[in-house]
ModelCIF file with pLDDT and N, C-alpha, C, O atoms, coordinates in Angstrom:
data_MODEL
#
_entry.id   MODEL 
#
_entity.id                         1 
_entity.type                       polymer 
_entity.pdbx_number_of_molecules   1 
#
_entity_poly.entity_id                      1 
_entity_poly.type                           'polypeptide(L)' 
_entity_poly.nstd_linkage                   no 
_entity_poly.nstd_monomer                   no 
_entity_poly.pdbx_seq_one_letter_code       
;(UNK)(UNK)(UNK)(UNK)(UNK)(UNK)(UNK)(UNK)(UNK)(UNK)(UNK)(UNK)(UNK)(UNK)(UNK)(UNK)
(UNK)(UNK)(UNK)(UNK)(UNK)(UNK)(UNK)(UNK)(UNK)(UNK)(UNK)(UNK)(UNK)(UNK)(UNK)(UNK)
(UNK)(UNK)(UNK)(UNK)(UNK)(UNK)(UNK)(UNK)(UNK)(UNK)(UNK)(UNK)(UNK)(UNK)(UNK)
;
_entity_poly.pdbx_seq_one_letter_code_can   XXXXXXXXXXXXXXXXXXXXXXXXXXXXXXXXXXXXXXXXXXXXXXX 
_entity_poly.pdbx_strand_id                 A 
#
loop_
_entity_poly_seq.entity_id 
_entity_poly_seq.num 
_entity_poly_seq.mon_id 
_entity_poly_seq.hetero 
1 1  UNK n 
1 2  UNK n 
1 3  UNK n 
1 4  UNK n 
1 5  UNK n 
1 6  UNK n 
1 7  UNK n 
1 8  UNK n 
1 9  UNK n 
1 10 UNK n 
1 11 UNK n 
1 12 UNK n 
1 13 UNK n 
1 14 UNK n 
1 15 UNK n 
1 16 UNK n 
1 17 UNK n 
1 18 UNK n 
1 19 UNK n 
1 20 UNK n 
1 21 UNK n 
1 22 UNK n 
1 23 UNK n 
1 24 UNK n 
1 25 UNK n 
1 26 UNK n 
1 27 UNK n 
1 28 UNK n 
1 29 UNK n 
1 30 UNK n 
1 31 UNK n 
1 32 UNK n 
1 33 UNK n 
1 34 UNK n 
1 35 UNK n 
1 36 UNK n 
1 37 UNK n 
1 38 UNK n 
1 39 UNK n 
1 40 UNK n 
1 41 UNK n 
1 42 UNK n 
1 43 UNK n 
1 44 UNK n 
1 45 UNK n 
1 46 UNK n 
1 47 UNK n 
#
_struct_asym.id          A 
_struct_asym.entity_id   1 
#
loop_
_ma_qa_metric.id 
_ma_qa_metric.mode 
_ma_qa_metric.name 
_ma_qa_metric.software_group_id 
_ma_qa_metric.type 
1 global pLDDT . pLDDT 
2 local  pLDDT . pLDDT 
#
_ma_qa_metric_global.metric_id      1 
_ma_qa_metric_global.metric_value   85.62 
_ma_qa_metric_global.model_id       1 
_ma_qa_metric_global.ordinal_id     1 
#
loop_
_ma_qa_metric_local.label_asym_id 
_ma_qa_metric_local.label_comp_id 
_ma_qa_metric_local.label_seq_id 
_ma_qa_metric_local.metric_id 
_ma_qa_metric_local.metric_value 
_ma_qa_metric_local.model_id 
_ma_qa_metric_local.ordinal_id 
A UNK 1  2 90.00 1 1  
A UNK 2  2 90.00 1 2  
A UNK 3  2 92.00 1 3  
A UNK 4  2 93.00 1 4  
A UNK 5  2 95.00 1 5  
A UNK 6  2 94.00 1 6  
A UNK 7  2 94.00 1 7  
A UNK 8  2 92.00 1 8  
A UNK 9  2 89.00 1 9  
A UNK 10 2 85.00 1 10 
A UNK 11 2 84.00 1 11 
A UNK 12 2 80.00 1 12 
A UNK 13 2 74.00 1 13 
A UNK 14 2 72.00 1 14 
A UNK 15 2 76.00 1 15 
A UNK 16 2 76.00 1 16 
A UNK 17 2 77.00 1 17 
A UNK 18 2 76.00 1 18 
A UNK 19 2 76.00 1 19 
A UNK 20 2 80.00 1 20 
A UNK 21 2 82.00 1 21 
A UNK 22 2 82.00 1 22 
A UNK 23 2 83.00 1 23 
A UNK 24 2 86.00 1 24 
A UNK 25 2 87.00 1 25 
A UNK 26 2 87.00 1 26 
A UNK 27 2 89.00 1 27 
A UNK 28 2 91.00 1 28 
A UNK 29 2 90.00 1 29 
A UNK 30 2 90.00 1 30 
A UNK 31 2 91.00 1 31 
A UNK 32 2 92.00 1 32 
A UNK 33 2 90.00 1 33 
A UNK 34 2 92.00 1 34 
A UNK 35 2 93.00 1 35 
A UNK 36 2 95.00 1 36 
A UNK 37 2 95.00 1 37 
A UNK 38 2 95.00 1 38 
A UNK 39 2 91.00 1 39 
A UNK 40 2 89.00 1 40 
A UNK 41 2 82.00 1 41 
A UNK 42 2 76.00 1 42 
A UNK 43 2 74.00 1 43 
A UNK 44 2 79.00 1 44 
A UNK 45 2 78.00 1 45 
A UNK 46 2 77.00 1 46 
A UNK 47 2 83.00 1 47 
#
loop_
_atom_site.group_PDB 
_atom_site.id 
_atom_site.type_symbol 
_atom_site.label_atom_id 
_atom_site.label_alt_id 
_atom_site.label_comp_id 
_atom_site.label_asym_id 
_atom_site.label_entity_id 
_atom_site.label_seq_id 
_atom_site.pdbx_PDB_ins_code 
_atom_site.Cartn_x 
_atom_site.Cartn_y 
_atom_site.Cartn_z 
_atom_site.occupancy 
_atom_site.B_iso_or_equiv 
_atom_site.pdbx_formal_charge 
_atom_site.auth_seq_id 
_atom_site.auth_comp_id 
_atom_site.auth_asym_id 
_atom_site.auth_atom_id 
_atom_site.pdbx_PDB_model_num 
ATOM 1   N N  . UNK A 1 1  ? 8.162   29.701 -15.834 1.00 90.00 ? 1  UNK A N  1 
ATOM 2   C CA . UNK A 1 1  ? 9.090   28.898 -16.634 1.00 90.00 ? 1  UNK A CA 1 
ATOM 3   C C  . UNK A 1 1  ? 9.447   29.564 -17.957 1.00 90.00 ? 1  UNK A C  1 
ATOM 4   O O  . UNK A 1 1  ? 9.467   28.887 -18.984 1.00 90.00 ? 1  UNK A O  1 
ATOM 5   N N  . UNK A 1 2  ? 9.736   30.903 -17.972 1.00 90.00 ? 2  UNK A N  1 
ATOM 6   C CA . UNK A 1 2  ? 9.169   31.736 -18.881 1.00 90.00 ? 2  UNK A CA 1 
ATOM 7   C C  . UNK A 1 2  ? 8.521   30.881 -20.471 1.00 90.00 ? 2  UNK A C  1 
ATOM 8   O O  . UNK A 1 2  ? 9.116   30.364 -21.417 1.00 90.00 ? 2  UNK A O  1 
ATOM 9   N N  . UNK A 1 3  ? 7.617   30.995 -20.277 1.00 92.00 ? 3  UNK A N  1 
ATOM 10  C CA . UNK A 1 3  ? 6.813   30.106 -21.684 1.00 92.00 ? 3  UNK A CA 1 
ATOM 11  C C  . UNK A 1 3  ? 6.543   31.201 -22.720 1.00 92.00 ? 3  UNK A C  1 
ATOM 12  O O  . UNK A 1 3  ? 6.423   32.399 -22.465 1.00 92.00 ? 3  UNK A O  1 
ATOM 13  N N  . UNK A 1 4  ? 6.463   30.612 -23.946 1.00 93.00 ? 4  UNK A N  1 
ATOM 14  C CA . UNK A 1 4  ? 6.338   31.674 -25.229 1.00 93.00 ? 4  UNK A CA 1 
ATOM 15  C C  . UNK A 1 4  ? 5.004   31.687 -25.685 1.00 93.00 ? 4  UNK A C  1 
ATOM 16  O O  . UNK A 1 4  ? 4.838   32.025 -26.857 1.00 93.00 ? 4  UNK A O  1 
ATOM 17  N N  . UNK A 1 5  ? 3.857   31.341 -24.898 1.00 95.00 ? 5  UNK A N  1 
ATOM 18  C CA . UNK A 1 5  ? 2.287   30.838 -25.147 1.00 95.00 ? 5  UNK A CA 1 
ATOM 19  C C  . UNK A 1 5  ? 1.816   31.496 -23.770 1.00 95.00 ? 5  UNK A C  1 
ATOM 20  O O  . UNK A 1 5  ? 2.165   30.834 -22.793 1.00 95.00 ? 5  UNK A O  1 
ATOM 21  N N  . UNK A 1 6  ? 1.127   32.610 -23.497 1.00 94.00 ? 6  UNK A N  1 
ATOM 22  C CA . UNK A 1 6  ? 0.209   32.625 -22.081 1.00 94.00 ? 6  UNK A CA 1 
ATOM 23  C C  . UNK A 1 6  ? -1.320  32.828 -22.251 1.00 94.00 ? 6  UNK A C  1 
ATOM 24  O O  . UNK A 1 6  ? -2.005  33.822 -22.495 1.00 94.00 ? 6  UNK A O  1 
ATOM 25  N N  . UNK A 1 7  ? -1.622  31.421 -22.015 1.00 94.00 ? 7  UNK A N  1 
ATOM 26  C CA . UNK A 1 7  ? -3.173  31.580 -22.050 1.00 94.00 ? 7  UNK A CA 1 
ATOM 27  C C  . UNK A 1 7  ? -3.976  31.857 -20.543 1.00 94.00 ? 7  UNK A C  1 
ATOM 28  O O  . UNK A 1 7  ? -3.735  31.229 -19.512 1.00 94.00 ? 7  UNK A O  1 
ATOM 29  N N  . UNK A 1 8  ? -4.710  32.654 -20.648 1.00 92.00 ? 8  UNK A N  1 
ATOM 30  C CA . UNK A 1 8  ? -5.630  33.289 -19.978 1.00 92.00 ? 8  UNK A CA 1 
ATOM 31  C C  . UNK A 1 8  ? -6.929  33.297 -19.994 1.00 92.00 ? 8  UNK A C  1 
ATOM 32  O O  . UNK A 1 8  ? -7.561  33.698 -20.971 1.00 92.00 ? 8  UNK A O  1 
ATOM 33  N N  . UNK A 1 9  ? -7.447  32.880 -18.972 1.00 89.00 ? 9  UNK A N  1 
ATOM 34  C CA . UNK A 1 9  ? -9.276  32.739 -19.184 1.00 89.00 ? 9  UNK A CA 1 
ATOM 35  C C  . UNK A 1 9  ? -9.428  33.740 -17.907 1.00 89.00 ? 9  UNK A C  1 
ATOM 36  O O  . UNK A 1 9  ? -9.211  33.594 -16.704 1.00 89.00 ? 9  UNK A O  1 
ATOM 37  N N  . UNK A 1 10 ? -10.025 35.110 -18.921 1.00 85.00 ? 10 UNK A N  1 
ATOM 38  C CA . UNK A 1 10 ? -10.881 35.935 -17.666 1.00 85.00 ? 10 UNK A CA 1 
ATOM 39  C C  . UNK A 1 10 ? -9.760  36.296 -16.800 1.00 85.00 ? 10 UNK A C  1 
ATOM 40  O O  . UNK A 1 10 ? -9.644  35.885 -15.645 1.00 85.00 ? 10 UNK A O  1 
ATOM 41  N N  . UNK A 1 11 ? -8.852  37.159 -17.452 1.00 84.00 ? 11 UNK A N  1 
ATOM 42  C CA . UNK A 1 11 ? -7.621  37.604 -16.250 1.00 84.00 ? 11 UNK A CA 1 
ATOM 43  C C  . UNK A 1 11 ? -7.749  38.548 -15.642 1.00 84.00 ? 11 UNK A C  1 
ATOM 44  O O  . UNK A 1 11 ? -6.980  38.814 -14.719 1.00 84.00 ? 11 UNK A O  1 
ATOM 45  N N  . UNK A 1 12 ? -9.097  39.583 -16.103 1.00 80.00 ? 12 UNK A N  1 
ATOM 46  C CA . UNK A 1 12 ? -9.454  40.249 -15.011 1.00 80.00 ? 12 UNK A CA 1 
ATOM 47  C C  . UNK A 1 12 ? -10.514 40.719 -14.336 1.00 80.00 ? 12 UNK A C  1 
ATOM 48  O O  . UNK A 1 12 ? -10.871 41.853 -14.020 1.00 80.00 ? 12 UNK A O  1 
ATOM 49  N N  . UNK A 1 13 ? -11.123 39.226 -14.109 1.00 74.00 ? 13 UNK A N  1 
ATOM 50  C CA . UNK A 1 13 ? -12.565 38.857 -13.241 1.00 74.00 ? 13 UNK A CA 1 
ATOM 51  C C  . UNK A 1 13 ? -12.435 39.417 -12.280 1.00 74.00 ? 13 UNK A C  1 
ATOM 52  O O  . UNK A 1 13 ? -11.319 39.528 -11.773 1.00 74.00 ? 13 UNK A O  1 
ATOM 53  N N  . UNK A 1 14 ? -13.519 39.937 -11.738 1.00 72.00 ? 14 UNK A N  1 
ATOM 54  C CA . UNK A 1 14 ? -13.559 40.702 -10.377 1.00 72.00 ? 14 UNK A CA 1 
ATOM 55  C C  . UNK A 1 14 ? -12.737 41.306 -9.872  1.00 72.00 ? 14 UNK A C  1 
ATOM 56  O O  . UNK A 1 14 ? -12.504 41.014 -8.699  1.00 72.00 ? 14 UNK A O  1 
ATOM 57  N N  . UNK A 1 15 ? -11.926 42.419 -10.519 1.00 76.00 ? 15 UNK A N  1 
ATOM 58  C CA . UNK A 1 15 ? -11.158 43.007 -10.292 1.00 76.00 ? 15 UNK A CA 1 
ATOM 59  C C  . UNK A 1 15 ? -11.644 44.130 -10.423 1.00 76.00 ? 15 UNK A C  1 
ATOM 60  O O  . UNK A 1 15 ? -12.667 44.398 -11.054 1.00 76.00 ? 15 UNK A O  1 
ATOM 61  N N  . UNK A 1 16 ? -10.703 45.141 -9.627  1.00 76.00 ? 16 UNK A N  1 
ATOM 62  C CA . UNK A 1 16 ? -11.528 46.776 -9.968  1.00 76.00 ? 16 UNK A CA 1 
ATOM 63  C C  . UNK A 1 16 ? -10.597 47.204 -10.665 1.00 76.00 ? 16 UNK A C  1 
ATOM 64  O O  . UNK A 1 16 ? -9.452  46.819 -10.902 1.00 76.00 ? 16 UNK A O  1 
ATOM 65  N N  . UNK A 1 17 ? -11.617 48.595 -11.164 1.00 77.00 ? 17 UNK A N  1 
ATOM 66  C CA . UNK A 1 17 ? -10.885 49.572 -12.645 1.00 77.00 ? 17 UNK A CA 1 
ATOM 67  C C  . UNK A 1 17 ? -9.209  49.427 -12.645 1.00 77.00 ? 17 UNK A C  1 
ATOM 68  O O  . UNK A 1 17 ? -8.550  49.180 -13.655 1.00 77.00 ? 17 UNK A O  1 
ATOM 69  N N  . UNK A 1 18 ? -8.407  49.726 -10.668 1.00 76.00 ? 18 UNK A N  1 
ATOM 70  C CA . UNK A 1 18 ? -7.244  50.123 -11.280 1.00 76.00 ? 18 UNK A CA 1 
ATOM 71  C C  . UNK A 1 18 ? -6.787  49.086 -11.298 1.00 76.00 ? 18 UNK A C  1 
ATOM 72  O O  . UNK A 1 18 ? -5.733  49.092 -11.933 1.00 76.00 ? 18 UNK A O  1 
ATOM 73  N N  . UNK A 1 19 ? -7.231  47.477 -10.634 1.00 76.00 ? 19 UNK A N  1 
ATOM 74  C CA . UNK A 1 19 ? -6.333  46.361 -10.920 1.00 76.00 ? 19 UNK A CA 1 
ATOM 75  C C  . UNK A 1 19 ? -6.445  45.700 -12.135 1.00 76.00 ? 19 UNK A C  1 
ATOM 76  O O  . UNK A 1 19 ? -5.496  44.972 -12.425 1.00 76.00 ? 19 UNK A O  1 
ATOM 77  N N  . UNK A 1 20 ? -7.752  45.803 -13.243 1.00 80.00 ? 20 UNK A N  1 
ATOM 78  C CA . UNK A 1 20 ? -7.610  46.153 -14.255 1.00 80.00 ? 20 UNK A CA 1 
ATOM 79  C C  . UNK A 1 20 ? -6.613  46.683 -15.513 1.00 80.00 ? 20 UNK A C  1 
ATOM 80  O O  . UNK A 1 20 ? -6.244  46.227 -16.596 1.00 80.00 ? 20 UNK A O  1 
ATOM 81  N N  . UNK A 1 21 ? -6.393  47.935 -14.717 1.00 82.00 ? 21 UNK A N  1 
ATOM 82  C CA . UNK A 1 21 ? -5.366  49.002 -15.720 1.00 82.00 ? 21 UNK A CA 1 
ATOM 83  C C  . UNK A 1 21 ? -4.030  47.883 -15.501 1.00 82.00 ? 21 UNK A C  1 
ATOM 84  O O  . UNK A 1 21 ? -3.523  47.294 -16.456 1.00 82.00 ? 21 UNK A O  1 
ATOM 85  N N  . UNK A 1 22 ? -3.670  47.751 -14.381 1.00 82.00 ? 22 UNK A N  1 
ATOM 86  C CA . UNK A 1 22 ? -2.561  46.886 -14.206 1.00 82.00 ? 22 UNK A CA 1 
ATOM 87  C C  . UNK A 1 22 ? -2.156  45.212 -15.217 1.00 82.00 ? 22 UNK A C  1 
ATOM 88  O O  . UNK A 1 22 ? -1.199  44.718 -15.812 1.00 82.00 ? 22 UNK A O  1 
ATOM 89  N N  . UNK A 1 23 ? -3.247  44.953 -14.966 1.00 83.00 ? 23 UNK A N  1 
ATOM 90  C CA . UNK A 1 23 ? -3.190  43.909 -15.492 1.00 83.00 ? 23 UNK A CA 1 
ATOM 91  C C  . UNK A 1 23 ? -3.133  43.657 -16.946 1.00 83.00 ? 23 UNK A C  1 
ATOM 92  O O  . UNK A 1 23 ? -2.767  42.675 -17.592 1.00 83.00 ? 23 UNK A O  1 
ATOM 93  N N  . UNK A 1 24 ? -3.734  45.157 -17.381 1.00 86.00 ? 24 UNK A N  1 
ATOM 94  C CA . UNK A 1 24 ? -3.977  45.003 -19.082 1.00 86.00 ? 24 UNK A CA 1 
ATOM 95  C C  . UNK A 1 24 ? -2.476  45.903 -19.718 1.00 86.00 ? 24 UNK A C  1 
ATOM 96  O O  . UNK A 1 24 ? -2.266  45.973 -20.929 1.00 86.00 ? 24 UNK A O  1 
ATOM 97  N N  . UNK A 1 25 ? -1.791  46.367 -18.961 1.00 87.00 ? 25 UNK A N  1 
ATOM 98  C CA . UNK A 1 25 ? -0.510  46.727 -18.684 1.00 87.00 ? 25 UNK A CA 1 
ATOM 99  C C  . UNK A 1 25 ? 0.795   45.812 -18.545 1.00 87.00 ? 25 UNK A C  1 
ATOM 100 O O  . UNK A 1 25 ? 1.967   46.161 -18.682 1.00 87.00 ? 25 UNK A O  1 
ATOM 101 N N  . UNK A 1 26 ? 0.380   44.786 -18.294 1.00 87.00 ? 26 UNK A N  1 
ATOM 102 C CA . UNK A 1 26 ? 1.052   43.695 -18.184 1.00 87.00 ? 26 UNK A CA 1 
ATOM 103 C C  . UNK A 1 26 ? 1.366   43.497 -18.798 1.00 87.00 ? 26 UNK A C  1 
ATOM 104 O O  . UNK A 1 26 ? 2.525   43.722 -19.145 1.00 87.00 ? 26 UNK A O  1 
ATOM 105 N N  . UNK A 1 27 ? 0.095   42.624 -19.670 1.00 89.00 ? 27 UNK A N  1 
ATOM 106 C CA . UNK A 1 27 ? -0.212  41.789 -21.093 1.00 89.00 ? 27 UNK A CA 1 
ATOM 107 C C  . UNK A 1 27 ? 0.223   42.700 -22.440 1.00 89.00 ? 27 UNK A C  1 
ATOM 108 O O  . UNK A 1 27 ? 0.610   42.379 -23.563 1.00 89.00 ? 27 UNK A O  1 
ATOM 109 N N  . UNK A 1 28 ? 0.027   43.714 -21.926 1.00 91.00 ? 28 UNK A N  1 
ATOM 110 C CA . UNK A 1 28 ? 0.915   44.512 -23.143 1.00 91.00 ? 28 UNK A CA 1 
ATOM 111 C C  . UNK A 1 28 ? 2.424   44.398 -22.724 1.00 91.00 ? 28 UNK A C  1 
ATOM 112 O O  . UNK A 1 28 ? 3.061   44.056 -23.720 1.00 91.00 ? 28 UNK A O  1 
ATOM 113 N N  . UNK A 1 29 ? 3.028   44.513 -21.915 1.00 90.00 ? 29 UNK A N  1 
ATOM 114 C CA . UNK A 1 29 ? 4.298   44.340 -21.567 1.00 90.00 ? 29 UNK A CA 1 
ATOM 115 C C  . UNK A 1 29 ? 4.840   43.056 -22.060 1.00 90.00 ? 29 UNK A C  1 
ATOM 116 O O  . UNK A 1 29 ? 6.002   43.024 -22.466 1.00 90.00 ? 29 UNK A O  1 
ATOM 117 N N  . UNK A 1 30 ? 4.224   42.169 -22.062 1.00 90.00 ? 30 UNK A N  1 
ATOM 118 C CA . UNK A 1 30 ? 4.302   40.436 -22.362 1.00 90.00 ? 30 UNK A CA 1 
ATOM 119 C C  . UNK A 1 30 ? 4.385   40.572 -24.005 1.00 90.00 ? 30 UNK A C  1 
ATOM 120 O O  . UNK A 1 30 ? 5.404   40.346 -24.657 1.00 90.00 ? 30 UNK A O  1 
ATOM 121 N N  . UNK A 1 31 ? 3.331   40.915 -24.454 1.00 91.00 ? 31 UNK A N  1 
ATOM 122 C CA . UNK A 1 31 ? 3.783   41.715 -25.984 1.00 91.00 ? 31 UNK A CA 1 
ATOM 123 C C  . UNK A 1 31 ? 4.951   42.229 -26.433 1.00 91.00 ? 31 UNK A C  1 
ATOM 124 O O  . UNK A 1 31 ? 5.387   41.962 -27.553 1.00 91.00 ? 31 UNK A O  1 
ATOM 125 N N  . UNK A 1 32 ? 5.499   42.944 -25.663 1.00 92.00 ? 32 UNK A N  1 
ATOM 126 C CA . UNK A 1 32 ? 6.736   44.032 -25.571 1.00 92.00 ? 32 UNK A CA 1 
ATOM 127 C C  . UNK A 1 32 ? 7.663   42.734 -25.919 1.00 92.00 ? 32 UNK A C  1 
ATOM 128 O O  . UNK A 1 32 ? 8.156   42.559 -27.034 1.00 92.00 ? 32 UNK A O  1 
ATOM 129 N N  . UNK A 1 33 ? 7.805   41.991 -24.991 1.00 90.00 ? 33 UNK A N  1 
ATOM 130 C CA . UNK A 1 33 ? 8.739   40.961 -25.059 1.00 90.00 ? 33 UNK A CA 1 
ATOM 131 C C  . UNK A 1 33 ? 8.358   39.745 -25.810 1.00 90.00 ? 33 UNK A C  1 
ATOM 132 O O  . UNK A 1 33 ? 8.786   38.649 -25.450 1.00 90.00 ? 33 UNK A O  1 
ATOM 133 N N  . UNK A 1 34 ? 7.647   39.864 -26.741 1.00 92.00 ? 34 UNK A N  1 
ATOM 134 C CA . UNK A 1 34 ? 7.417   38.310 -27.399 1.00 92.00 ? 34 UNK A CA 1 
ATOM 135 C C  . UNK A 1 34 ? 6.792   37.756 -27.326 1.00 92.00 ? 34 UNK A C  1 
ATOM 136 O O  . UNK A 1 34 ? 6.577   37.102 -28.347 1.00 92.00 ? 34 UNK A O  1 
ATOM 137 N N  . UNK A 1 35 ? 5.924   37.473 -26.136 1.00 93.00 ? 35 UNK A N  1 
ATOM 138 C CA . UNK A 1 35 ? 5.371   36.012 -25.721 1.00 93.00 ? 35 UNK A CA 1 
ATOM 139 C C  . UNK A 1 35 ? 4.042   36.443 -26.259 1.00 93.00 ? 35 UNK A C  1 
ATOM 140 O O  . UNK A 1 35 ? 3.546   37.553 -26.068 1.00 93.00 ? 35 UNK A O  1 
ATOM 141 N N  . UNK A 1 36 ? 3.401   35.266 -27.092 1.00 95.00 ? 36 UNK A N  1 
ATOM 142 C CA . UNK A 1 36 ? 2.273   34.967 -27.264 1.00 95.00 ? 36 UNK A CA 1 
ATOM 143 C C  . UNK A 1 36 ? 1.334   35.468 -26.210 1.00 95.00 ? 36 UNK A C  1 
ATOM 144 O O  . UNK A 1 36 ? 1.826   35.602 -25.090 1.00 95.00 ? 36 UNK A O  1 
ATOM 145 N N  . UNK A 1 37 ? 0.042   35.774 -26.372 1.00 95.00 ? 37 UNK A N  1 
ATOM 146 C CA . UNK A 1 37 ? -1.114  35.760 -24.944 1.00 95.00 ? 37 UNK A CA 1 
ATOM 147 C C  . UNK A 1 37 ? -2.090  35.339 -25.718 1.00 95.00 ? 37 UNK A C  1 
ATOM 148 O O  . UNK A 1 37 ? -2.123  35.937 -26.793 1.00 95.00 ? 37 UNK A O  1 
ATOM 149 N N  . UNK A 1 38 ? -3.044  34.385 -25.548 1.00 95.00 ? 38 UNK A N  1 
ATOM 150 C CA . UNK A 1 38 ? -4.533  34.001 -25.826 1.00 95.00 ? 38 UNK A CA 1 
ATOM 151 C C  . UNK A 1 38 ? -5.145  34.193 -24.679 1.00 95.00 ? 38 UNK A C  1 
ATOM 152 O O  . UNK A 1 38 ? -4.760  33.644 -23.647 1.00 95.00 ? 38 UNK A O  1 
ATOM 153 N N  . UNK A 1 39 ? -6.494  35.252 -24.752 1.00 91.00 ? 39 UNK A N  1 
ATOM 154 C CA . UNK A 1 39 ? -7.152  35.318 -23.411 1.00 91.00 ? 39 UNK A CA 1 
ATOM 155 C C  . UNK A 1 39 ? -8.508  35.425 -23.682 1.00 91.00 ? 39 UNK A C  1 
ATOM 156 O O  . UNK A 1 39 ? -8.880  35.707 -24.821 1.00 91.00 ? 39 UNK A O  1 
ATOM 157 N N  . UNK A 1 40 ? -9.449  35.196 -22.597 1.00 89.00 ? 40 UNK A N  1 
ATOM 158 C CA . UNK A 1 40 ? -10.770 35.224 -23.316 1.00 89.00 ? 40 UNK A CA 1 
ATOM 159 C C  . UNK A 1 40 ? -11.263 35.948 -21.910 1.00 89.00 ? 40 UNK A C  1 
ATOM 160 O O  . UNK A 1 40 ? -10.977 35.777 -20.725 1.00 89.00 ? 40 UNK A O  1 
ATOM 161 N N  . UNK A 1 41 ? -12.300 36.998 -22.758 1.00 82.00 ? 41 UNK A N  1 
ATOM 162 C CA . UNK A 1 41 ? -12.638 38.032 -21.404 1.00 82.00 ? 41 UNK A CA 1 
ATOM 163 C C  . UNK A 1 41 ? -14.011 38.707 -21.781 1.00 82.00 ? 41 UNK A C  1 
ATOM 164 O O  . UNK A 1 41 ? -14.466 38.614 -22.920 1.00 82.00 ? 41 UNK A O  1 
ATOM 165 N N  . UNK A 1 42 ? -14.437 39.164 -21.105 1.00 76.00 ? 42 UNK A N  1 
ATOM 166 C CA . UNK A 1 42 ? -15.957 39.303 -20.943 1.00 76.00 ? 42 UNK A CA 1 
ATOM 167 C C  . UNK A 1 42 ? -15.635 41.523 -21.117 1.00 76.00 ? 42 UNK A C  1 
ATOM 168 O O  . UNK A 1 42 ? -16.310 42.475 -21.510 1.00 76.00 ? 42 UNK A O  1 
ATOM 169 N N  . UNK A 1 43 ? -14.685 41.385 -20.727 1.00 74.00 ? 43 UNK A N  1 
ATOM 170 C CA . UNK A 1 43 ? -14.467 43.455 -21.088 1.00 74.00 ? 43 UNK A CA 1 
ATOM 171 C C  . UNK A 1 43 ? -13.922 43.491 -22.107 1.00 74.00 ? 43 UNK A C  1 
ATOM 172 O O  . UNK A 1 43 ? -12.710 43.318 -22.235 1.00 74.00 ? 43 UNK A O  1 
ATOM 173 N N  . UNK A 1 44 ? -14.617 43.693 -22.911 1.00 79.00 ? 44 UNK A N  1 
ATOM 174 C CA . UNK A 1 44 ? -14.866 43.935 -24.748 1.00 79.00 ? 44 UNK A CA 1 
ATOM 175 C C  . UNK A 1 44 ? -13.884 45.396 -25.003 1.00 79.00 ? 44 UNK A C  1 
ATOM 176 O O  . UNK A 1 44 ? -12.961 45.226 -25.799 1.00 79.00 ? 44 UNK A O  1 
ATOM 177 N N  . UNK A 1 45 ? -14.007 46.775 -24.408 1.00 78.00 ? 45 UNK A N  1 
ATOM 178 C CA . UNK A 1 45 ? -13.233 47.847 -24.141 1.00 78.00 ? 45 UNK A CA 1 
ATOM 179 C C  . UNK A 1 45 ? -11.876 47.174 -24.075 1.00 78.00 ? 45 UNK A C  1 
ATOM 180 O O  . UNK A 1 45 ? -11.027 47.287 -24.959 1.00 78.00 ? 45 UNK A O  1 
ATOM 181 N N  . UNK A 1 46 ? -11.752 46.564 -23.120 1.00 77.00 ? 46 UNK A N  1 
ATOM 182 C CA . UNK A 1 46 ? -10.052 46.296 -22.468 1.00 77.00 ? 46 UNK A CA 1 
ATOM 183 C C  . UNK A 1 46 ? -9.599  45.650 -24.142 1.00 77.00 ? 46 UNK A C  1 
ATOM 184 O O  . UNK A 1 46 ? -8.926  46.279 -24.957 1.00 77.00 ? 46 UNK A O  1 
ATOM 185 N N  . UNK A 1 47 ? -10.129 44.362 -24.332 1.00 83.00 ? 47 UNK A N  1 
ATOM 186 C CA . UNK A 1 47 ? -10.191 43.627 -25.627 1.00 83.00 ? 47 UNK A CA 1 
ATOM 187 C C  . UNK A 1 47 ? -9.497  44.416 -26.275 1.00 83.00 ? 47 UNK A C  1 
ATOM 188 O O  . UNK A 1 47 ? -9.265  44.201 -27.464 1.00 83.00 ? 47 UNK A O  1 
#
């Protein structure tokens, strides 16, 4: 619905290294364009 707030709990639980890279690729992309992200995550590195 494109929303200007994306909260995230643990977006990349059990995921491996490269779905990882992807995902934290994203959230920077989501950046790129504006939108807020609140996420809470247990990989302190990615953080």
């Amino acid at each position: 619905q494109e929303p200007r707030l994306v909260v995230l709990d643990e977006p990349t639980a059990g995921v491996d290294p490269a779905g990882s890279r992807e995902i934290r690729d994203l959230i920077l992309d989501l950046k790129r364009r504006g939108i807020t992200v609140l996420l809470s995550s247990h990989l302190l590195a990615q953080v």
